[in-house]
PDB file of N, CA and C in Angstrom:
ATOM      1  N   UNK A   1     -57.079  47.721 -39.054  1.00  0.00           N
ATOM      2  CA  UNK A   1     -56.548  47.494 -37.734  1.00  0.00           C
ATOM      3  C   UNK A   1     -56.295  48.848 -37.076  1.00  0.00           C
ATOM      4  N   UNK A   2     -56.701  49.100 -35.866  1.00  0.00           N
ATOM      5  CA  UNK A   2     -56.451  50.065 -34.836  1.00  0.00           C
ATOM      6  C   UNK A   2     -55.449  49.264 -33.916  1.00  0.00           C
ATOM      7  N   UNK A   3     -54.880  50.881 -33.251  1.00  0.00           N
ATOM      8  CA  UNK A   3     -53.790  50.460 -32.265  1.00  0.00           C
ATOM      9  C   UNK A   3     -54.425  51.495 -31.387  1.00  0.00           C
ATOM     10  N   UNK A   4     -54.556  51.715 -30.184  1.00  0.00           N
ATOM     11  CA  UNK A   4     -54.896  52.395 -28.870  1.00  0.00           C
ATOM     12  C   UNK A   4     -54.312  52.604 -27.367  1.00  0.00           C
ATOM     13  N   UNK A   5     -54.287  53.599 -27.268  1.00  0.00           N
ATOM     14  CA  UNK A   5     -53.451  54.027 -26.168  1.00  0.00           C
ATOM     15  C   UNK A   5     -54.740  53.863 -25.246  1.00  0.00           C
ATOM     16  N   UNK A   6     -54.610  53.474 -23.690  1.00  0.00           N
ATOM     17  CA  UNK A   6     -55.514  53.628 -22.459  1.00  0.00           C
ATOM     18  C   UNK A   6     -56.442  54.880 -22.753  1.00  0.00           C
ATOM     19  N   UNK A   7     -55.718  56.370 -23.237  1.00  0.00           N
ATOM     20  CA  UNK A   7     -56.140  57.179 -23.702  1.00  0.00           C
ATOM     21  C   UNK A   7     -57.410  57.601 -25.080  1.00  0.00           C
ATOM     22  N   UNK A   8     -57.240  56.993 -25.781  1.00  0.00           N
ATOM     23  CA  UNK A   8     -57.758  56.610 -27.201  1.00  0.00           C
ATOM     24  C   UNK A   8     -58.545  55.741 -26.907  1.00  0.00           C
ATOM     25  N   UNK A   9     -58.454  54.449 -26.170  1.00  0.00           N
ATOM     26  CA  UNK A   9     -59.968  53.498 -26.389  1.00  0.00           C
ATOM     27  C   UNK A   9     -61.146  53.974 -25.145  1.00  0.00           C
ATOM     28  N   UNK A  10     -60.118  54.693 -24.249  1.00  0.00           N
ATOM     29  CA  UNK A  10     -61.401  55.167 -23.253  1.00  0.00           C
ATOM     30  C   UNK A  10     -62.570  55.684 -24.008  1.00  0.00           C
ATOM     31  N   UNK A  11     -61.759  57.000 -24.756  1.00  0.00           N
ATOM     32  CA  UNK A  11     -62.220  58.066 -25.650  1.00  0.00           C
ATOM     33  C   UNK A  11     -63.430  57.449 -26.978  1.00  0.00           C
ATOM     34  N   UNK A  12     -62.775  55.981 -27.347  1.00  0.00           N
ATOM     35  CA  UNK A  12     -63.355  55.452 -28.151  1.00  0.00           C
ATOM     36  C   UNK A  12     -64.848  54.628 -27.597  1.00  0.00           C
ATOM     37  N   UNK A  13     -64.557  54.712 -26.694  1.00  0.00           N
ATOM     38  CA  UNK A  13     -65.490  53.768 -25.598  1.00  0.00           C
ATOM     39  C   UNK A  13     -66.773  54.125 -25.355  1.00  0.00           C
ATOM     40  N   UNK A  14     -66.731  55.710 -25.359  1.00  0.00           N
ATOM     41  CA  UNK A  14     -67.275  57.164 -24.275  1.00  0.00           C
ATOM     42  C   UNK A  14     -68.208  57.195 -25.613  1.00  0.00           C
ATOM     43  N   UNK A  15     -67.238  57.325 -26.759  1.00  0.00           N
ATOM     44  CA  UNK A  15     -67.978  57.993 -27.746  1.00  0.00           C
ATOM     45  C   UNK A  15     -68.994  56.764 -28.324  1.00  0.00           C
ATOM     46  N   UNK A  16     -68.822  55.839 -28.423  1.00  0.00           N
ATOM     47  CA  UNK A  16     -70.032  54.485 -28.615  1.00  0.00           C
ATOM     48  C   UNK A  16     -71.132  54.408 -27.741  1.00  0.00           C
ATOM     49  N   UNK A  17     -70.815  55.429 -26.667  1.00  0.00           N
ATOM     50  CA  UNK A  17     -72.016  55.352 -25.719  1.00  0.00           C
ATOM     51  C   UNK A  17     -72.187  54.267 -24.676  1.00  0.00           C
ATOM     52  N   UNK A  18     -71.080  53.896 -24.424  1.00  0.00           N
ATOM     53  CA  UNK A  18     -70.711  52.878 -23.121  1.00  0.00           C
ATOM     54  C   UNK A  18     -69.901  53.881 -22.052  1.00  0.00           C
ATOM     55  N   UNK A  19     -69.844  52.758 -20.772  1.00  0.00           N
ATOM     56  CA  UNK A  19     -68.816  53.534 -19.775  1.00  0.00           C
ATOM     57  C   UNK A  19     -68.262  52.720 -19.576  1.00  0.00           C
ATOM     58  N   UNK A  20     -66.799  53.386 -19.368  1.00  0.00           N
ATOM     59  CA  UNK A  20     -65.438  52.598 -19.318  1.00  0.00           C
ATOM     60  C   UNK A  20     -65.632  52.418 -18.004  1.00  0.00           C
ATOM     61  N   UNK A  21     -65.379  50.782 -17.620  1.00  0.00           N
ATOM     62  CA  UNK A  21     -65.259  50.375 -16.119  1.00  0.00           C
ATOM     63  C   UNK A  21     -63.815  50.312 -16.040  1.00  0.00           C
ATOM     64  N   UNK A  22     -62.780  50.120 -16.852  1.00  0.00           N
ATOM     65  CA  UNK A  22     -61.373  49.314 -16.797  1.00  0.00           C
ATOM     66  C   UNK A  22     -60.824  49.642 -18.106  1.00  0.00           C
ATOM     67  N   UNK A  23     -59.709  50.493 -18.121  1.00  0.00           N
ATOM     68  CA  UNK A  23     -58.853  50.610 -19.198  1.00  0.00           C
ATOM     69  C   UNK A  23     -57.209  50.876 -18.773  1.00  0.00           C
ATOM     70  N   UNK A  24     -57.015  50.052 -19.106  1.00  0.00           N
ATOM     71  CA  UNK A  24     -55.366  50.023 -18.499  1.00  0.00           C
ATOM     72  C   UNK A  24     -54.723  49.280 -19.730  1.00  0.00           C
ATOM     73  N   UNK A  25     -53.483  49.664 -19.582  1.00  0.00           N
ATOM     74  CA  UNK A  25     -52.292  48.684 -19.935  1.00  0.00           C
ATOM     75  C   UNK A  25     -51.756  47.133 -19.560  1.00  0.00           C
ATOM     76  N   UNK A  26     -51.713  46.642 -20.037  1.00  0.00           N
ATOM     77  CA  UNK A  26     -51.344  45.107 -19.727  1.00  0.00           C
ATOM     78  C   UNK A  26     -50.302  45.018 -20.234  1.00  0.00           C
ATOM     79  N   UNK A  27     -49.419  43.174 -19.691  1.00  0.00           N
ATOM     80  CA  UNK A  27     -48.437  42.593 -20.869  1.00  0.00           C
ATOM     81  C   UNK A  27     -47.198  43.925 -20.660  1.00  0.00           C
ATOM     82  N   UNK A  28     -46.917  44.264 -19.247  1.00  0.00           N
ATOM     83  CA  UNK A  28     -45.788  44.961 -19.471  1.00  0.00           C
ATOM     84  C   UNK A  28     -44.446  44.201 -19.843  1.00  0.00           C
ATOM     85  N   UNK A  29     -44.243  42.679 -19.428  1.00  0.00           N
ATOM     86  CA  UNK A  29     -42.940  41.976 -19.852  1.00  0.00           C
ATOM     87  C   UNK A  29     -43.035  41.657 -21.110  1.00  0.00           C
ATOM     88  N   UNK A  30     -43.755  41.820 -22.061  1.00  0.00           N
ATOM     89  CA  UNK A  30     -44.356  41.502 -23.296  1.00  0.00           C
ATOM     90  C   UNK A  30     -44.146  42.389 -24.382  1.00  0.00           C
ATOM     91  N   UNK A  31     -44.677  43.633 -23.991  1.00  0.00           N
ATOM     92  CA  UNK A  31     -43.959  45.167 -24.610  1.00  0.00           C
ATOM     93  C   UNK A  31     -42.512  45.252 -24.484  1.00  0.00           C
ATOM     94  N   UNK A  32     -42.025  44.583 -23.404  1.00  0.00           N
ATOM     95  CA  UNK A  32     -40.324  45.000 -23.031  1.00  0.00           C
ATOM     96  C   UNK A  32     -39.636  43.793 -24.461  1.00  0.00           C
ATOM     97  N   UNK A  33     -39.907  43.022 -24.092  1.00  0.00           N
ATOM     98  CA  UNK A  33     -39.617  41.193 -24.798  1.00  0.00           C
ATOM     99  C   UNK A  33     -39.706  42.054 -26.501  1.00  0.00           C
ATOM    100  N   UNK A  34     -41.272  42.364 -26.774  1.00  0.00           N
ATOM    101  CA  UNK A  34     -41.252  43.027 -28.515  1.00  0.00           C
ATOM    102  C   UNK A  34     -40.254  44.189 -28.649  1.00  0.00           C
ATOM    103  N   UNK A  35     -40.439  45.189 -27.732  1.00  0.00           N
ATOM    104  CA  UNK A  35     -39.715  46.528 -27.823  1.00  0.00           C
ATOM    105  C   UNK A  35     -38.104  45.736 -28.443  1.00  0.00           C
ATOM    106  N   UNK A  36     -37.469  44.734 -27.616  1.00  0.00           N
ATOM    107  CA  UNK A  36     -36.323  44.480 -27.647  1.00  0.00           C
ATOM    108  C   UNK A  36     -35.551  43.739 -28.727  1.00  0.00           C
ATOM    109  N   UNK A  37     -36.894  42.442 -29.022  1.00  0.00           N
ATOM    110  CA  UNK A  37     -36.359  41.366 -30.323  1.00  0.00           C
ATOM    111  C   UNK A  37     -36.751  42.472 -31.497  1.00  0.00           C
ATOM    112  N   UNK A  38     -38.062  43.274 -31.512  1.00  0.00           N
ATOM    113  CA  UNK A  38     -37.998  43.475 -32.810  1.00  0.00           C
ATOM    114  C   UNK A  38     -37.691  44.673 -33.060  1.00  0.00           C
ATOM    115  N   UNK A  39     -38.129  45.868 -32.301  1.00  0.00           N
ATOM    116  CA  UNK A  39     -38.142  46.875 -32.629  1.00  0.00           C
ATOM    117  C   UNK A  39     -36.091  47.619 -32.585  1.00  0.00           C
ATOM    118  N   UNK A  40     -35.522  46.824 -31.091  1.00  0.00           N
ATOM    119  CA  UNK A  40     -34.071  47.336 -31.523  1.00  0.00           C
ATOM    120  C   UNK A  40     -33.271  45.621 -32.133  1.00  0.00           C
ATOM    121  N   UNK A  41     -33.966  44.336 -32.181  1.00  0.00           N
ATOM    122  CA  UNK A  41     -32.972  43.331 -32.547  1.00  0.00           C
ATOM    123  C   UNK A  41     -33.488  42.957 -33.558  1.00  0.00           C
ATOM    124  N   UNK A  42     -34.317  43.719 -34.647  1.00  0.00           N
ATOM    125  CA  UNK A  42     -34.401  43.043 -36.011  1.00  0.00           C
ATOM    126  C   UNK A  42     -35.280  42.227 -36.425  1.00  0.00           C
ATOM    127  N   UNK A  43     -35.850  41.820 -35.432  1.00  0.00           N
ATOM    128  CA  UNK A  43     -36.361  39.958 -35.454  1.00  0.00           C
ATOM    129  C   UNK A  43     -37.588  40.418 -36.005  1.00  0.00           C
ATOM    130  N   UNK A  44     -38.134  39.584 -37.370  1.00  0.00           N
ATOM    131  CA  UNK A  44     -38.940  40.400 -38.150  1.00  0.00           C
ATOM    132  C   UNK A  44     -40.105  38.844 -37.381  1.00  0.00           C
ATOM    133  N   UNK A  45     -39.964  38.096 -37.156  1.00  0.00           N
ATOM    134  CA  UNK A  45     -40.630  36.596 -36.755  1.00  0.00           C
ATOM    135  C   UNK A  45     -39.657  36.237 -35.637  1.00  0.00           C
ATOM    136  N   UNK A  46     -40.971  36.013 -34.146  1.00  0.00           N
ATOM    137  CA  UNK A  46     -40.097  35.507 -33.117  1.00  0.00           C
ATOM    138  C   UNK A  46     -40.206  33.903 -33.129  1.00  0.00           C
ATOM    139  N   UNK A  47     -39.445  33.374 -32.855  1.00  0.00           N
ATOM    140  CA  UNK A  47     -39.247  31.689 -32.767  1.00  0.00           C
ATOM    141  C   UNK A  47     -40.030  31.284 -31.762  1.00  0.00           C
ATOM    142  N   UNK A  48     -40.524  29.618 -32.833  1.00  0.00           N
ATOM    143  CA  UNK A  48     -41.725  29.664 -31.933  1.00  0.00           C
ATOM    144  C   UNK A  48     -41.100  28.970 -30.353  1.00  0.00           C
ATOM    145  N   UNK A  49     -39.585  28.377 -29.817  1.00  0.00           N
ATOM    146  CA  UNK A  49     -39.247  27.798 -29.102  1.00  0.00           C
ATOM    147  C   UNK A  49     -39.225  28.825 -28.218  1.00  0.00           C
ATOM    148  N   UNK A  50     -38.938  29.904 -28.894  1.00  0.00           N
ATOM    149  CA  UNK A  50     -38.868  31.407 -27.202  1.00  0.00           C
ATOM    150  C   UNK A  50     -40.346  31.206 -27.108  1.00  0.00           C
ATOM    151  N   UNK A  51     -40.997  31.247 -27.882  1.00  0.00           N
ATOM    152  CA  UNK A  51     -42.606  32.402 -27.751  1.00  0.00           C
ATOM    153  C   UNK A  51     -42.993  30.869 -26.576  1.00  0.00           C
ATOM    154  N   UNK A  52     -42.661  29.606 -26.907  1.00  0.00           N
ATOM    155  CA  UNK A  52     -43.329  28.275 -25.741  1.00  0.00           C
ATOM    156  C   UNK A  52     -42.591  29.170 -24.762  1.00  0.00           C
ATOM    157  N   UNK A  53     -41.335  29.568 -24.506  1.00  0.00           N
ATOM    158  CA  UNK A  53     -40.561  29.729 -23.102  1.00  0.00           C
ATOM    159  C   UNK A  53     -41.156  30.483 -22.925  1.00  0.00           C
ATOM    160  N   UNK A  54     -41.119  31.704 -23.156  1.00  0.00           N
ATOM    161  CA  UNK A  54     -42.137  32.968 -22.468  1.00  0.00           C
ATOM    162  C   UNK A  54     -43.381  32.648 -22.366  1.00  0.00           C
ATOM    163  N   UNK A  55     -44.005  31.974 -22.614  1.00  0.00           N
ATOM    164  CA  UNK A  55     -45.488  31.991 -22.445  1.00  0.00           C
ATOM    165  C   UNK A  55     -45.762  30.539 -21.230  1.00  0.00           C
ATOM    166  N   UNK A  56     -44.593  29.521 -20.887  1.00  0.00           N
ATOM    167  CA  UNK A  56     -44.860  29.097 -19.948  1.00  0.00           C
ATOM    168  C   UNK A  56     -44.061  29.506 -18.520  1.00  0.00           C
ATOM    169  N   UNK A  57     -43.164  30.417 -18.559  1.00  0.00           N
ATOM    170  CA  UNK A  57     -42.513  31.042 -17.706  1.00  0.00           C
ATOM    171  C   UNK A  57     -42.890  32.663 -17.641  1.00  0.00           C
ATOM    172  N   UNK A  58     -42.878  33.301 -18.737  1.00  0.00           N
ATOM    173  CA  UNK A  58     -42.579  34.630 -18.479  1.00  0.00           C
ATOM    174  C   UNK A  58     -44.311  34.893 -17.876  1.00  0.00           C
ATOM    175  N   UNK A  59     -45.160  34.754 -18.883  1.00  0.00           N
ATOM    176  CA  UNK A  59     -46.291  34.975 -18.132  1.00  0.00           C
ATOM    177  C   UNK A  59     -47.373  34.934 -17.261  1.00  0.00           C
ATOM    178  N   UNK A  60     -47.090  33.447 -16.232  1.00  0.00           N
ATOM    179  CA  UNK A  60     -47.929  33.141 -15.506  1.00  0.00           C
ATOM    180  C   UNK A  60     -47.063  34.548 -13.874  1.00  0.00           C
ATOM    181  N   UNK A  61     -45.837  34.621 -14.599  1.00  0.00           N
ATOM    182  CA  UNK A  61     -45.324  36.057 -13.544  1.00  0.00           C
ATOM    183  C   UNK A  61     -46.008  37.273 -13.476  1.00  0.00           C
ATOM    184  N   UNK A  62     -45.928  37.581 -15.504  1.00  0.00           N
ATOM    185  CA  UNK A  62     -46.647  38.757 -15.523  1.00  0.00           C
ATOM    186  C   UNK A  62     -48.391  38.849 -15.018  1.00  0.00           C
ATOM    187  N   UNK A  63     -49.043  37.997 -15.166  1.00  0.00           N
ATOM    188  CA  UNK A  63     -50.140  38.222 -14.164  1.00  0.00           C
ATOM    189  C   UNK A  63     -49.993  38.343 -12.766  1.00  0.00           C
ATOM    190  N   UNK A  64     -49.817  37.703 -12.565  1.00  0.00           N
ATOM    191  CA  UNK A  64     -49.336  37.508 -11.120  1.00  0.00           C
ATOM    192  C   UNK A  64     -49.331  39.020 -10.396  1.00  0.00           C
ATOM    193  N   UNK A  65     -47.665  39.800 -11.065  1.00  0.00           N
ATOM    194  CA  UNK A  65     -47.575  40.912 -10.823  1.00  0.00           C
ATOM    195  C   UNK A  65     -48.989  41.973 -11.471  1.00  0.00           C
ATOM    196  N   UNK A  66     -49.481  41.526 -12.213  1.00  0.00           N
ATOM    197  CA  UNK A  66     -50.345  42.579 -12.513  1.00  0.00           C
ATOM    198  C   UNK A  66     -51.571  42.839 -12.016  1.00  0.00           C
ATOM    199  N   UNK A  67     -51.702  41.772 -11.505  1.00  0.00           N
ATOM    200  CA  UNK A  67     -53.315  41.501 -10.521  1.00  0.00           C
ATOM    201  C   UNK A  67     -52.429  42.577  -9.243  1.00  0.00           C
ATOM    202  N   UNK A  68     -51.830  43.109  -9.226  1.00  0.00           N
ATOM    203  CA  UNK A  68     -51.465  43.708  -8.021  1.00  0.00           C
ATOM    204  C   UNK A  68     -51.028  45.041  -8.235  1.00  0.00           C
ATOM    205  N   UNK A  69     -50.216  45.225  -9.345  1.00  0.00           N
ATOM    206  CA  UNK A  69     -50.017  46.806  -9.415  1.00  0.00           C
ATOM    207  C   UNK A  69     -50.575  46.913 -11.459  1.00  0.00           C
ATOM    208  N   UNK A  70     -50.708  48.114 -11.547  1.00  0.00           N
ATOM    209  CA  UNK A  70     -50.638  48.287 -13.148  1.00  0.00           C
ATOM    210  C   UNK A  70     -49.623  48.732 -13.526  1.00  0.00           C
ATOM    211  N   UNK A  71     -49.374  48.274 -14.903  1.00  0.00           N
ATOM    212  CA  UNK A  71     -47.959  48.673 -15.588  1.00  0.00           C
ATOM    213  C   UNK A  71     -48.121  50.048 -15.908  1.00  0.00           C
ATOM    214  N   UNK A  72     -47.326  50.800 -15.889  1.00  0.00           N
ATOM    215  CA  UNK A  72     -47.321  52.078 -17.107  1.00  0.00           C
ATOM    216  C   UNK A  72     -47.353  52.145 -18.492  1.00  0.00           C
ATOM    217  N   UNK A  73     -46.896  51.226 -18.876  1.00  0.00           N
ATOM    218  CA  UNK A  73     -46.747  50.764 -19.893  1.00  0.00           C
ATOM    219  C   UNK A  73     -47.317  49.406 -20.567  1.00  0.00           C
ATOM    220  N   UNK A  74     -47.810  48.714 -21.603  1.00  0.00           N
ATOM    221  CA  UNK A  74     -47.605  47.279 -22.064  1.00  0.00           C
ATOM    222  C   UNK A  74     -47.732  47.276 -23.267  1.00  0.00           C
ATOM    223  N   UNK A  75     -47.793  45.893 -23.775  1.00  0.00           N
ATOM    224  CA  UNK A  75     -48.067  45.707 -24.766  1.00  0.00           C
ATOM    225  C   UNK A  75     -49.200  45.362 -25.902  1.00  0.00           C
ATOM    226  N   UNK A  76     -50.569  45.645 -24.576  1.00  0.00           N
ATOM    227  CA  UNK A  76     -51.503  46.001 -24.936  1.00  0.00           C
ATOM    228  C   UNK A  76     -52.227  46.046 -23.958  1.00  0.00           C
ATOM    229  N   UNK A  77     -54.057  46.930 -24.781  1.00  0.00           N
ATOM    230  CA  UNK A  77     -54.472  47.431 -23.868  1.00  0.00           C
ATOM    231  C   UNK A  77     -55.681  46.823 -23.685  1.00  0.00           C
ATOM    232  N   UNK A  78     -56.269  46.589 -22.127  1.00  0.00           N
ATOM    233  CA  UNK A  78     -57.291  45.799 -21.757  1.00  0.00           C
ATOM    234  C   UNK A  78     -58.641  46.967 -21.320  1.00  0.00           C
ATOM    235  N   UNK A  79     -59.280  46.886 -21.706  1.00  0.00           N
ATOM    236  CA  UNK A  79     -61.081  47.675 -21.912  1.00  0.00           C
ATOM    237  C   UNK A  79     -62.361  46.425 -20.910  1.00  0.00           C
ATOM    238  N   UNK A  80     -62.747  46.914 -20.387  1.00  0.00           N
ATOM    239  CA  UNK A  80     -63.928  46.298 -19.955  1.00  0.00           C
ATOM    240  C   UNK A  80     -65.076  47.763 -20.000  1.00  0.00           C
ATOM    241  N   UNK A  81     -65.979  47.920 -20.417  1.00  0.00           N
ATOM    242  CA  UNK A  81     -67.193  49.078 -20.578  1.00  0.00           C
ATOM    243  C   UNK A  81     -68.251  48.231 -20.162  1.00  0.00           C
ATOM    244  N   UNK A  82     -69.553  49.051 -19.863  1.00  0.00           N
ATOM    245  CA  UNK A  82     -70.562  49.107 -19.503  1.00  0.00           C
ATOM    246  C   UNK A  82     -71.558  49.382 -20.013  1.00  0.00           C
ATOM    247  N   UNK A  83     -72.445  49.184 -20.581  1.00  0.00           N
ATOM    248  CA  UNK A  83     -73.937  49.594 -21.376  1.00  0.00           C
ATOM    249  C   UNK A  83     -74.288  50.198 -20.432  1.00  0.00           C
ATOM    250  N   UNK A  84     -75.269  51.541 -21.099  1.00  0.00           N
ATOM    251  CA  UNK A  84     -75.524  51.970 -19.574  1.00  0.00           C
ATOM    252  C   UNK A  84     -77.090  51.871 -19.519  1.00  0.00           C
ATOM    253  N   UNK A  85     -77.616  51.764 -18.140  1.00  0.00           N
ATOM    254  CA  UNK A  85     -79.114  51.963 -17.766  1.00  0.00           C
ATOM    255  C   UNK A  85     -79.316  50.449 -17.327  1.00  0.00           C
TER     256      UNK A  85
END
């Protein structure tokens, strides 16, 4: 398993011999939500009754907002490349 920064899969992208059309960050309420249950509240497994709530509330927002600005941050990262010629 790899983990990649916007930085790193461009790079990874370039070097396969594609061109990056789209590399950004996504899932910024998503990174905030993990950053918070697990990384400062412990939660080694999130419940699956939050993960239904957030996923029928929290994220039809986070698109929403994201089709419009990009995060700085998320919780992961979205790649679209190009074959070239």
């Amino acid at each position: 398993m790899r983990r990649y920064t916007p930085r790193t899969l461009r790079s990874a992208i370039v070097a396969a011999g594609l061109t990056p059309d789209v590399v950004r960050p996504v899932n910024l309420l998503g990174g905030i939500a993990w950053w918070l249950t697990v990384r400062r509240g412990g939660v080694g497994q999130p419940r699956p009754g939050l993960v239904r709530a957030y996923d029928r509330f929290v994220v039809p927002v986070t698109r929403f907002a994201e089709r419009r600005v990009v995060p700085p941050f998320g919780q992961s990262v979205l790649a679209v490349a190009v074959v070239p010629g």
